[in-house]
C-alpha atoms as a PDB file:
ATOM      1  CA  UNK A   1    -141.100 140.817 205.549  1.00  0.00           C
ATOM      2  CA  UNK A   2    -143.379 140.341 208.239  1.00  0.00           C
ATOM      3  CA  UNK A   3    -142.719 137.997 211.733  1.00  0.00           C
ATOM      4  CA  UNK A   4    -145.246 135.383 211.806  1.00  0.00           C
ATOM      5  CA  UNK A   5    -145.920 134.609 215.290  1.00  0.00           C
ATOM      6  CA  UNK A   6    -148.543 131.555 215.960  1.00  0.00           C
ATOM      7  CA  UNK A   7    -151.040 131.783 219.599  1.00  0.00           C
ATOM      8  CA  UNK A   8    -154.034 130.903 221.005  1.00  0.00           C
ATOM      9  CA  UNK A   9    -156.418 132.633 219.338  1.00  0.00           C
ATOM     10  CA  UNK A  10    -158.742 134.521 218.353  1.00  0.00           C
ATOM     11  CA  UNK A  11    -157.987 137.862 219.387  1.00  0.00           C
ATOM     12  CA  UNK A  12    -158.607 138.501 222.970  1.00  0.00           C
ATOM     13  CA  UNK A  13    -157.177 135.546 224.385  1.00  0.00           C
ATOM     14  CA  UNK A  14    -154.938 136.373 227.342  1.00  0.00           C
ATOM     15  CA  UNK A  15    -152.090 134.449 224.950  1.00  0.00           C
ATOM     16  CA  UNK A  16    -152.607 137.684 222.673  1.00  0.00           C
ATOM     17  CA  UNK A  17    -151.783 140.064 225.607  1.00  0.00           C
ATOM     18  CA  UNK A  18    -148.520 138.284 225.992  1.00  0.00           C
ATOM     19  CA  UNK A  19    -147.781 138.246 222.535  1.00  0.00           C
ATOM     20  CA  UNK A  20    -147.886 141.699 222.690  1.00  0.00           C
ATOM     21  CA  UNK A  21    -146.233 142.014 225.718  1.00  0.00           C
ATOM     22  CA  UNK A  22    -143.365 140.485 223.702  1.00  0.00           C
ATOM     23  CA  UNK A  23    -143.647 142.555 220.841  1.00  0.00           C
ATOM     24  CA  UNK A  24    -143.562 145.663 222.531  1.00  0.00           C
ATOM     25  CA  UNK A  25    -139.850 144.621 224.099  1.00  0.00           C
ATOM     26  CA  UNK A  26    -138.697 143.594 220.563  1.00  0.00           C
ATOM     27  CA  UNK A  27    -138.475 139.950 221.497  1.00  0.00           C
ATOM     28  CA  UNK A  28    -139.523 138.897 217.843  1.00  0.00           C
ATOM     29  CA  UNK A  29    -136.894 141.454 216.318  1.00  0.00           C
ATOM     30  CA  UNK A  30    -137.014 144.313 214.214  1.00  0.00           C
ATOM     31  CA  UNK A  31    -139.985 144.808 211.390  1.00  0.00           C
ATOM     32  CA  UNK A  32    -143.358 144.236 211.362  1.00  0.00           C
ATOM     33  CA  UNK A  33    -145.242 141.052 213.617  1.00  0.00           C
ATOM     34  CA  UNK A  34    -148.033 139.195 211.798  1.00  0.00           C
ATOM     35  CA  UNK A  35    -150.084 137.261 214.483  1.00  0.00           C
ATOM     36  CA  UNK A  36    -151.141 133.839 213.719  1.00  0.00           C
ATOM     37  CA  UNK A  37    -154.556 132.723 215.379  1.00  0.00           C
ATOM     38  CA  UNK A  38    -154.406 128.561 216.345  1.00  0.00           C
ATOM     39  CA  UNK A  39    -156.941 126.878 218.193  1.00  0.00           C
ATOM     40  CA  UNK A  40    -154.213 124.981 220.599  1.00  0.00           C
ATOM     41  CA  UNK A  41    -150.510 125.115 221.913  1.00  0.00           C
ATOM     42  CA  UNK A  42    -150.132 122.271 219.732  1.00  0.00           C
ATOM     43  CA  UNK A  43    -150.857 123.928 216.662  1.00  0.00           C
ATOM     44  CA  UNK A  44    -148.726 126.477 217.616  1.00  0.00           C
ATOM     45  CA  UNK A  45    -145.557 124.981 218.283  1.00  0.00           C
ATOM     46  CA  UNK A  46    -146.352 122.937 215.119  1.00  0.00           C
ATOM     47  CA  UNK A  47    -146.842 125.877 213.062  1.00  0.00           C
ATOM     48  CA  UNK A  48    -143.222 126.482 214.066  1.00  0.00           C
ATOM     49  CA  UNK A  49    -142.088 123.052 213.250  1.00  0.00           C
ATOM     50  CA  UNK A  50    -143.007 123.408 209.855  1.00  0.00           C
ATOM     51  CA  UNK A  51    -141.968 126.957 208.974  1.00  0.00           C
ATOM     52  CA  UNK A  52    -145.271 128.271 208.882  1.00  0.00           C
ATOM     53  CA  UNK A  53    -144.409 131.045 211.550  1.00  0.00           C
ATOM     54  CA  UNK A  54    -140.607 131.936 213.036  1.00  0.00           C
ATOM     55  CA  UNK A  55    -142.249 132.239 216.528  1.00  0.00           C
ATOM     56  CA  UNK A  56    -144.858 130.687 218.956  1.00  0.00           C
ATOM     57  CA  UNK A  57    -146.494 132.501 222.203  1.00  0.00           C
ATOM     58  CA  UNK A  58    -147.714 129.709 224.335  1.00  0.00           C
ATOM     59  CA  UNK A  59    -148.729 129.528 228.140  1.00  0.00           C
ATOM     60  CA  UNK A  60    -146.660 127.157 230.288  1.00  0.00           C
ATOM     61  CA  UNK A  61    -147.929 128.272 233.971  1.00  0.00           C
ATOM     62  CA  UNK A  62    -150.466 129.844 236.111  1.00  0.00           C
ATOM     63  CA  UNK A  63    -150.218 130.392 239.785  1.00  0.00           C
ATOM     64  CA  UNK A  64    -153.796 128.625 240.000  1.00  0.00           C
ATOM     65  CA  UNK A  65    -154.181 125.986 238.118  1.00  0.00           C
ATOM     66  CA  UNK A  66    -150.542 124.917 237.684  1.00  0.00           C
ATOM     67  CA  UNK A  67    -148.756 123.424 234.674  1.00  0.00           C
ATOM     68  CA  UNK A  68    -150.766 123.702 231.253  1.00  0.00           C
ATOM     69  CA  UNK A  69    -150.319 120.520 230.631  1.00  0.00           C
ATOM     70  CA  UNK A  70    -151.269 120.962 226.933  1.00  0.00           C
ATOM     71  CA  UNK A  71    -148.056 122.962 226.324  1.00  0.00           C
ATOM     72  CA  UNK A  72    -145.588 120.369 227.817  1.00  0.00           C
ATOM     73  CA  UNK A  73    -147.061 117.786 225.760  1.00  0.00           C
ATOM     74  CA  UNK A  74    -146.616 119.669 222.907  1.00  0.00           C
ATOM     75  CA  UNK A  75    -142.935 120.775 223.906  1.00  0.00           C
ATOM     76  CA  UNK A  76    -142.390 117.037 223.808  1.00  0.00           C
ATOM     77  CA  UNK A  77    -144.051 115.719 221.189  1.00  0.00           C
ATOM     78  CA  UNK A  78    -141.271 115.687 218.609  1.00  0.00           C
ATOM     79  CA  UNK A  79    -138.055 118.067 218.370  1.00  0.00           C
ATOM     80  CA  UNK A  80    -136.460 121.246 216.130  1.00  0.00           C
ATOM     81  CA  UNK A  81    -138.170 124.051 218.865  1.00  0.00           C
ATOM     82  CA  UNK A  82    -136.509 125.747 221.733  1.00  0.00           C
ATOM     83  CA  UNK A  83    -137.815 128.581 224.378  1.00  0.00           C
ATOM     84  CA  UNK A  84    -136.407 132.227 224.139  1.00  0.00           C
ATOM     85  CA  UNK A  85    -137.992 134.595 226.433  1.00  0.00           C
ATOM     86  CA  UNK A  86    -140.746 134.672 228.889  1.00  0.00           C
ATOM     87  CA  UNK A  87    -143.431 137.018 230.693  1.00  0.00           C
ATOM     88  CA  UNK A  88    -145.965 136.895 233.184  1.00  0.00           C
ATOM     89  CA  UNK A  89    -149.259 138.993 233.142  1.00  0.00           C
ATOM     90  CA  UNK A  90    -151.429 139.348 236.106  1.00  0.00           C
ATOM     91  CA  UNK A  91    -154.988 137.089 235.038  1.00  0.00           C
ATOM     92  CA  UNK A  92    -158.684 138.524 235.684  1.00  0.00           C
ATOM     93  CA  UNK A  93    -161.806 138.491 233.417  1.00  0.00           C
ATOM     94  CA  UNK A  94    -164.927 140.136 232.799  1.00  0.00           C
ATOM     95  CA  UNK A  95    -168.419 138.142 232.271  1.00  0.00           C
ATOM     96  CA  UNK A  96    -169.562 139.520 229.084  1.00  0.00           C
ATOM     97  CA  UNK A  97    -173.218 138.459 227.335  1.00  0.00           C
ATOM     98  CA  UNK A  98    -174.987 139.560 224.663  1.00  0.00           C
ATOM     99  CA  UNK A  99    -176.260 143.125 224.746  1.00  0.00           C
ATOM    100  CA  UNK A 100    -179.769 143.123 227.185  1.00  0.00           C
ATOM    101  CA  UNK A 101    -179.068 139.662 228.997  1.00  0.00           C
ATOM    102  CA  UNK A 102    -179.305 139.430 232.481  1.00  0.00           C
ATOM    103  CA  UNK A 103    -177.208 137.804 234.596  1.00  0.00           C
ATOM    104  CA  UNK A 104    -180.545 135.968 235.595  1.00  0.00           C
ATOM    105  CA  UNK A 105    -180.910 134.658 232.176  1.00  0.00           C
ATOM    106  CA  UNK A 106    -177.803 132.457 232.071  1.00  0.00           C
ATOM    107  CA  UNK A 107    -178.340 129.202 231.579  1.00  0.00           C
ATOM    108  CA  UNK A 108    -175.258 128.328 230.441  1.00  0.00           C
ATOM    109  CA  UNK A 109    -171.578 129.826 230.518  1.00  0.00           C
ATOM    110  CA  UNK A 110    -168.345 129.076 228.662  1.00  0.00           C
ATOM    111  CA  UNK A 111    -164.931 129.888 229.093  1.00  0.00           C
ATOM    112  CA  UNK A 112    -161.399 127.805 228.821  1.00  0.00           C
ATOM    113  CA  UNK A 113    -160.557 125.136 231.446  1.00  0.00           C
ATOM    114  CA  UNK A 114    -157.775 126.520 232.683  1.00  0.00           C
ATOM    115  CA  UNK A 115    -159.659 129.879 233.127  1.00  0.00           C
ATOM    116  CA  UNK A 116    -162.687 127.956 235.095  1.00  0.00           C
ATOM    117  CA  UNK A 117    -160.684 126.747 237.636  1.00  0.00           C
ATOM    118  CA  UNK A 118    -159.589 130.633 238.209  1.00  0.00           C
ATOM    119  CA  UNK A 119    -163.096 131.688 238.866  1.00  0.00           C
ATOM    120  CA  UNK A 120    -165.328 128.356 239.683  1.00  0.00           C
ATOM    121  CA  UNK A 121    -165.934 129.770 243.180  1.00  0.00           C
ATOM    122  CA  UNK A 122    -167.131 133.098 241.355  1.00  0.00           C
ATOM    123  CA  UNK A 123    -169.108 131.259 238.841  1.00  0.00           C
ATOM    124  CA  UNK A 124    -170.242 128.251 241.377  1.00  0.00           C
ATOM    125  CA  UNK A 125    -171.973 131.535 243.285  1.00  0.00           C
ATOM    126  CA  UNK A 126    -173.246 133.343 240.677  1.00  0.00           C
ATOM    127  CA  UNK A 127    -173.935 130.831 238.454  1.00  0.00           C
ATOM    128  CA  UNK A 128    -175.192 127.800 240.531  1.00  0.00           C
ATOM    129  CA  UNK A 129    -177.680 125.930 237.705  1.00  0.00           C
ATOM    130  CA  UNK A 130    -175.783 127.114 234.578  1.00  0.00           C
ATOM    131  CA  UNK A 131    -174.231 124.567 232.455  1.00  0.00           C
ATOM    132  CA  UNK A 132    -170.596 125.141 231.650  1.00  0.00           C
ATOM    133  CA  UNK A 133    -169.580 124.862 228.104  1.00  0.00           C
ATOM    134  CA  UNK A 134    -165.531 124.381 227.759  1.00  0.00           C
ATOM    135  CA  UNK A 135    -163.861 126.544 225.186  1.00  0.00           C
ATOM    136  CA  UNK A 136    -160.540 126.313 223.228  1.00  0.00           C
ATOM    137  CA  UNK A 137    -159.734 129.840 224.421  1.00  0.00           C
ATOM    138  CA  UNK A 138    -161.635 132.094 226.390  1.00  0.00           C
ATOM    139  CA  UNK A 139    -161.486 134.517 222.901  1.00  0.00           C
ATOM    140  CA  UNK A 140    -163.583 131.595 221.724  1.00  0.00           C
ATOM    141  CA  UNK A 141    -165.397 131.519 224.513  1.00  0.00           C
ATOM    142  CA  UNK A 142    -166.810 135.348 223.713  1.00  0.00           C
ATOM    143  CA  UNK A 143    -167.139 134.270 220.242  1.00  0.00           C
ATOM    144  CA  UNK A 144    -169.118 131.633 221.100  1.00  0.00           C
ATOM    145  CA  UNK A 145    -171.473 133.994 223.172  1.00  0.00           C
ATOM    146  CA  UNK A 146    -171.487 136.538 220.092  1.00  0.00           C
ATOM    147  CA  UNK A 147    -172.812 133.563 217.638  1.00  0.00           C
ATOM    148  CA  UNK A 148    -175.668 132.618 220.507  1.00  0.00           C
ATOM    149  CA  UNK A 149    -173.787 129.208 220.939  1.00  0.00           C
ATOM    150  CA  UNK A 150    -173.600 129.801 224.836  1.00  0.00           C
ATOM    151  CA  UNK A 151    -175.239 132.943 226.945  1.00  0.00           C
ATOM    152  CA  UNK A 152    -171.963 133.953 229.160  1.00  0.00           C
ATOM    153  CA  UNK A 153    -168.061 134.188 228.435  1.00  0.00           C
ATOM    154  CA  UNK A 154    -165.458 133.911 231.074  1.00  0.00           C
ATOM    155  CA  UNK A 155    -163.013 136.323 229.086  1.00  0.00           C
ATOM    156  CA  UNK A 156    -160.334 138.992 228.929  1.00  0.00           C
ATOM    157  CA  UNK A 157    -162.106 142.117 229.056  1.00  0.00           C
ATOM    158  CA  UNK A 158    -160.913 143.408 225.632  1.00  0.00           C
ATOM    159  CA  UNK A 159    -162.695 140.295 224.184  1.00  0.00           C
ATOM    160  CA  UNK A 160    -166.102 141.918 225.129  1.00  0.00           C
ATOM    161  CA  UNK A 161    -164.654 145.419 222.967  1.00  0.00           C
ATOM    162  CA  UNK A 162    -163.844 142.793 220.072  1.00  0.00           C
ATOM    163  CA  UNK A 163    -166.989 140.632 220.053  1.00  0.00           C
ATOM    164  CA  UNK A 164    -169.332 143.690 220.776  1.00  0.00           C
ATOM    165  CA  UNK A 165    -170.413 141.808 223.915  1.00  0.00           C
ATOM    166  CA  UNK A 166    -171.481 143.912 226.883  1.00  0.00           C
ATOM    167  CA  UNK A 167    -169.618 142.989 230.316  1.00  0.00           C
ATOM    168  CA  UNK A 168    -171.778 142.657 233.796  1.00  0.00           C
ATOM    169  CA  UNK A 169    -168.840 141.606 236.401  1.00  0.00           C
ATOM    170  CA  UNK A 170    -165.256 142.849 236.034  1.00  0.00           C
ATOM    171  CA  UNK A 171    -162.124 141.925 237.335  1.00  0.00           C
ATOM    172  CA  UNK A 172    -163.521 138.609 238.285  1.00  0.00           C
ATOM    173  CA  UNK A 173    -161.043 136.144 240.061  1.00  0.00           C
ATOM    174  CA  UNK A 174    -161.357 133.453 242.700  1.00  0.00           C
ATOM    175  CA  UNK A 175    -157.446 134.158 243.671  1.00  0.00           C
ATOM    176  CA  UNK A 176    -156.636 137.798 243.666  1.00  0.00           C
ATOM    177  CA  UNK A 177    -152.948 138.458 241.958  1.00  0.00           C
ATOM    178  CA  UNK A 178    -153.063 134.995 239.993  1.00  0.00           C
ATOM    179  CA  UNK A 179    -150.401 135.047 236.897  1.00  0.00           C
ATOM    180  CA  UNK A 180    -149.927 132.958 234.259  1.00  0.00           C
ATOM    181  CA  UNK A 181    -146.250 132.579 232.823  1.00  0.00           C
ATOM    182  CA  UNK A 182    -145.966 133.052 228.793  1.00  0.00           C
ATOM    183  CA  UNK A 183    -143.017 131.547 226.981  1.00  0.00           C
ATOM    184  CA  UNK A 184    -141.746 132.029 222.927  1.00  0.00           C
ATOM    185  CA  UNK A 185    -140.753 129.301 221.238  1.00  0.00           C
ATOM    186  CA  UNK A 186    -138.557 129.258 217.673  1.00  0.00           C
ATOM    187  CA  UNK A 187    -136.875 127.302 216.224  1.00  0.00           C
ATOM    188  CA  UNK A 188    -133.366 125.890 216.802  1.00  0.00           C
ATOM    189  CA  UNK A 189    -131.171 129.472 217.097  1.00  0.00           C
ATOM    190  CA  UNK A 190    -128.570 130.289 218.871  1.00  0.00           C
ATOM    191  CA  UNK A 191    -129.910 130.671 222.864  1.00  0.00           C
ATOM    192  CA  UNK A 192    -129.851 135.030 223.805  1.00  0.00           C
ATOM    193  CA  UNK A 193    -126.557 134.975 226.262  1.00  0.00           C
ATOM    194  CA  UNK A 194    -126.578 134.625 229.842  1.00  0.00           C
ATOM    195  CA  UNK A 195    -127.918 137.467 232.365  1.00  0.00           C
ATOM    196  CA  UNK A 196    -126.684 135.873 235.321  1.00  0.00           C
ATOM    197  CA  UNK A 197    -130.807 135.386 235.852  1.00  0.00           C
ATOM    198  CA  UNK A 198    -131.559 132.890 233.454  1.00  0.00           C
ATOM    199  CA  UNK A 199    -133.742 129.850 233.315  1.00  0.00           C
ATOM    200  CA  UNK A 200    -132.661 126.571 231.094  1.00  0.00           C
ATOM    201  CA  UNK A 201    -135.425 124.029 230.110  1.00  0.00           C
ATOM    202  CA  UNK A 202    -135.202 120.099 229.510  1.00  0.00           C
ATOM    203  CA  UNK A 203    -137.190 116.736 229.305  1.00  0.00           C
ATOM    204  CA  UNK A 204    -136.151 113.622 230.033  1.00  0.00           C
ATOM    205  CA  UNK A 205    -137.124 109.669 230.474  1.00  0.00           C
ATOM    206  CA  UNK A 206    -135.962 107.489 232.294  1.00  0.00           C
ATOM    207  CA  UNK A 207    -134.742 103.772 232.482  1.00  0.00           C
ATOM    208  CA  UNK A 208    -137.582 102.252 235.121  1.00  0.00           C
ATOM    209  CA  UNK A 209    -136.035 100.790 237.749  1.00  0.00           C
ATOM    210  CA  UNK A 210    -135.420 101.618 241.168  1.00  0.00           C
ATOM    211  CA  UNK A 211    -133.316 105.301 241.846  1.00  0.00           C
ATOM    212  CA  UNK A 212    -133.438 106.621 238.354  1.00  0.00           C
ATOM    213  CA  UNK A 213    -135.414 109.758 239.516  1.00  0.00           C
ATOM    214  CA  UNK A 214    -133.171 110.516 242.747  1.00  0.00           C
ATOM    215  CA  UNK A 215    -130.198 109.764 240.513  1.00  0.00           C
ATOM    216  CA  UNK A 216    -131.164 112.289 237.727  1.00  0.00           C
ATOM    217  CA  UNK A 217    -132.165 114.946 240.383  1.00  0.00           C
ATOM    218  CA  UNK A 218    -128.479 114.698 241.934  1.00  0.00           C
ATOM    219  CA  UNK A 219    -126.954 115.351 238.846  1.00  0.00           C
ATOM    220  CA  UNK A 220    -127.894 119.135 239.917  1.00  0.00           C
ATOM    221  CA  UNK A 221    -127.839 118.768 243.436  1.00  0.00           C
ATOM    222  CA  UNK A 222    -124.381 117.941 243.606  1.00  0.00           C
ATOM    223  CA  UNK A 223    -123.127 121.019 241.262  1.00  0.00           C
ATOM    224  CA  UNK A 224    -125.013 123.544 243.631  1.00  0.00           C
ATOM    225  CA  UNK A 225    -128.084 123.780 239.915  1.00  0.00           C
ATOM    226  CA  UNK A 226    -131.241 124.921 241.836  1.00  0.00           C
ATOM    227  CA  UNK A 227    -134.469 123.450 240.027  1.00  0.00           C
ATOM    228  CA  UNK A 228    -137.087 125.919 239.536  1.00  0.00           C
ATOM    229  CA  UNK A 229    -139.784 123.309 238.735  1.00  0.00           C
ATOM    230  CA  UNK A 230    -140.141 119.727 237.904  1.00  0.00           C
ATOM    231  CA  UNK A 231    -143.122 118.134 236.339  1.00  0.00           C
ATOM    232  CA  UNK A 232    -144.251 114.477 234.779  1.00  0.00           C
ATOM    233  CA  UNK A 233    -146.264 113.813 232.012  1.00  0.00           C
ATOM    234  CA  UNK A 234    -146.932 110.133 230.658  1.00  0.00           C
ATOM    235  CA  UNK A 235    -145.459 109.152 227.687  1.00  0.00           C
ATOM    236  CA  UNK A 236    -148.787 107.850 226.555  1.00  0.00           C
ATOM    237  CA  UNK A 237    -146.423 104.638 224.924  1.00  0.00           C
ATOM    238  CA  UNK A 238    -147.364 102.551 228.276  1.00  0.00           C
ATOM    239  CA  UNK A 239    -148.890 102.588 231.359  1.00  0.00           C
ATOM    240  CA  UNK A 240    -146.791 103.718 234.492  1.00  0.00           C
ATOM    241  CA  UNK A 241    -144.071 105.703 232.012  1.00  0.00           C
ATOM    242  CA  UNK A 242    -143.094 109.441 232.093  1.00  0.00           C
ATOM    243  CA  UNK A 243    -141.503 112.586 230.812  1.00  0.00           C
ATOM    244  CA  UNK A 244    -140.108 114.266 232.761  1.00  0.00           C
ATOM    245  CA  UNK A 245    -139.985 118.136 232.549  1.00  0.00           C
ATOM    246  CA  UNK A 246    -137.302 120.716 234.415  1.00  0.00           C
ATOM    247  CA  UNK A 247    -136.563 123.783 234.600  1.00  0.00           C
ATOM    248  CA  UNK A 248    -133.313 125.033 236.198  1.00  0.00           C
ATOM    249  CA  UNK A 249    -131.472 128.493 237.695  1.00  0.00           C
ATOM    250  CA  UNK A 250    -128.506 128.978 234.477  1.00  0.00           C
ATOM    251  CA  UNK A 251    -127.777 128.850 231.361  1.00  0.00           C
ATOM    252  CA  UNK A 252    -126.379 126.416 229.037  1.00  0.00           C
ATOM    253  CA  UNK A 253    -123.807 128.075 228.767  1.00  0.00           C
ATOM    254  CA  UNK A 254    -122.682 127.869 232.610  1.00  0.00           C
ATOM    255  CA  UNK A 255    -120.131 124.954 232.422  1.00  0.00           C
ATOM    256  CA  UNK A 256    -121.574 123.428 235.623  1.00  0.00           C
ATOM    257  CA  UNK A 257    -124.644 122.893 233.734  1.00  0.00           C
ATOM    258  CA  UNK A 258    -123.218 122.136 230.592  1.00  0.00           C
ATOM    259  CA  UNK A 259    -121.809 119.679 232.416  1.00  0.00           C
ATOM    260  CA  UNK A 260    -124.843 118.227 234.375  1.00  0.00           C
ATOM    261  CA  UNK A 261    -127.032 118.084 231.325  1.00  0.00           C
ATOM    262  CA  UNK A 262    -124.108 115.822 229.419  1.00  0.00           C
ATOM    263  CA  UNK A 263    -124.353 113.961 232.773  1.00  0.00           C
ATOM    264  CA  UNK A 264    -127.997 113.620 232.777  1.00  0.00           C
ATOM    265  CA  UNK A 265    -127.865 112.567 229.079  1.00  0.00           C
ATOM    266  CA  UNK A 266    -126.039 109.226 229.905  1.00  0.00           C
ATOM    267  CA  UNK A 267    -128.378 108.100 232.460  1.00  0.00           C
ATOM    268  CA  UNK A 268    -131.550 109.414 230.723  1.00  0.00           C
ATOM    269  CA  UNK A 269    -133.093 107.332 227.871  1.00  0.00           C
ATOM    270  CA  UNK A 270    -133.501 110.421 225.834  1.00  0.00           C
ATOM    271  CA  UNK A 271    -133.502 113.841 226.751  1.00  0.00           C
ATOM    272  CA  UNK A 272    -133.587 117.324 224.705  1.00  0.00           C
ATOM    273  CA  UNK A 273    -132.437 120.770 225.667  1.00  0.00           C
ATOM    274  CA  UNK A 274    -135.454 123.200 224.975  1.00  0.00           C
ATOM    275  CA  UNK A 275    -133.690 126.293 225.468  1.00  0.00           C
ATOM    276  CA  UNK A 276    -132.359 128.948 228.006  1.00  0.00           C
ATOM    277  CA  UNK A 277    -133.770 132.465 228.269  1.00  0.00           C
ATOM    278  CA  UNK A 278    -133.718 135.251 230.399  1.00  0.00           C
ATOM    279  CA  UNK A 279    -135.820 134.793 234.091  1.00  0.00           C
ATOM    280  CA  UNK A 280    -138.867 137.326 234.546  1.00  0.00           C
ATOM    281  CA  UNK A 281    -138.015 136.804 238.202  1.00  0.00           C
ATOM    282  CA  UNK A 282    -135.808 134.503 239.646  1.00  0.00           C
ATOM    283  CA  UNK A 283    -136.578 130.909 239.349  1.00  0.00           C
ATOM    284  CA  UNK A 284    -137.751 130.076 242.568  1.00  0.00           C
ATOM    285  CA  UNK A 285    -135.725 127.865 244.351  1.00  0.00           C
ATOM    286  CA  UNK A 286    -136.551 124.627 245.421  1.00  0.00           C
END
């Protein structure tokens, strides 16, 4: 029986490469991987949710852009998933049109908006009067382009080979060495065991009043828990409220931080543990 494993599709996407990436260490386990083509992180992790597929392959990061902030919204919006493992693949694209265009001849371009902000000086140059076109992946993007809906994709360069689409600009990046961090998500197993370089994921609110942030960030300060990154996203219940997400240096089962998150779960309104997993690199420290 086959692994159902749920990412941004279609094929091409960036997301696939990871997937992949995964596969090829045996992250989703022994047997055969069936890949599941969504058109957001939020499909994905609900595909998960529901049974539909054992496994999600989601972005979380890029050195660029930041936080996908589509992913933490979805980590958070509602329970029963957890992160196991996590890669990071270096990001450029090719331009790809259809077969006989000219770069001259592009009056509009499409791509994801994550992946614009990775090449808008490239495209802002070569591309000053075109009209961008946002795309749920940059797969779609070359799709898109393929089906005459838009005369340029932004795109990994295997989604020109899929979408017979013929590439005029390679390795096309505003930052040179810009990664994007991938992360699986299951269900609620068992977390792998600790490394000794390990990453542990929460989120959090807070009661609003005065000290509740400096309060919940001592928790780790005073047990010697490095934070590797700390982000807010609003609740979208009121104006002015937040989630709060972090990621830490352990694993849960470390009893300082066993310990800190019980801490942090009596001065937090609600909070949920969304896994620990083995660090690419070390968590940088903050």
């Amino acid at each position: 029986m086959s692994t159902v494993v749920a990412y941004l599709g279609p094929e091409g996407t960036f997301t696939e490469a990871a997937l992949l990436e995964f596969q090829r260490r045996g992250t989703f386990g022994p047997g055969e991987v069936a890949k599941f083509p969504v058109d957001s992180p939020h499909e994905a992790l609900d595909a998960v949710r529901s049974g539909t597929a054992q496994y999600a392959c989601v972005a979380i990061e890029n050195s660029v852009d930041g936080p996908v902030t589509h992913t933490f919204d979805a980590l958070a919006d509602g329970e029963g998933v957890r992160i196991f493992a996590e890669t990071e693949i270096e990001i450029s694209f090719s331009v790809m049109v259809r077969p006989g265009t000219s770069a001259s001849e592009v009056r509009t371009f499409t791509t994801h908006p994550v992946a614009r902000q990775q090449v808008r000086h490239w495209t802002d140059c070569a591309f000053p009067e075109a009209e961008f076109i946002p795309a749920s992946s940059n797969a779609a993007a070359a799709k898109a382009v393929a089906e005459g809906r838009s005369d340029a994709a932004i795109a990994p360069h295997r989604a020109a080979e899929i979408f017979a689409l013929e590439a005029i600009a390679e390795k096309v990046v505003d930052v040179p060495g810009a990664r994007t961090r991938f992360v699986v998500v299951g269900g609620l197993h068992t977390p792998p065991p600790p490394t000794g370089n390990d990453r542990s994921a929460l989120v959090f609110t807070l009661p609003n009043k005065p000290g509740a942030l400096v309060s919940a960030l001592t928790v780790f300060s005073s047990r010697g828990i490095d934070l590797a990154r700390i982000e807010s996203r609003p609740t979208r219940t009121a104006l002015g409220t937040y989630r709060f997400h972090i990621d830490i240096a352990g694993h849960i089962e470390e009893p300082k931080v066993t310990e800190a998150f019980q801490v942090l779960s009596g001065i937090a309104d609600d909070l949920t543990y969304l896994g620990s997993w083995p660090a690419t690199v070390s968590p940088a420290r903050t």
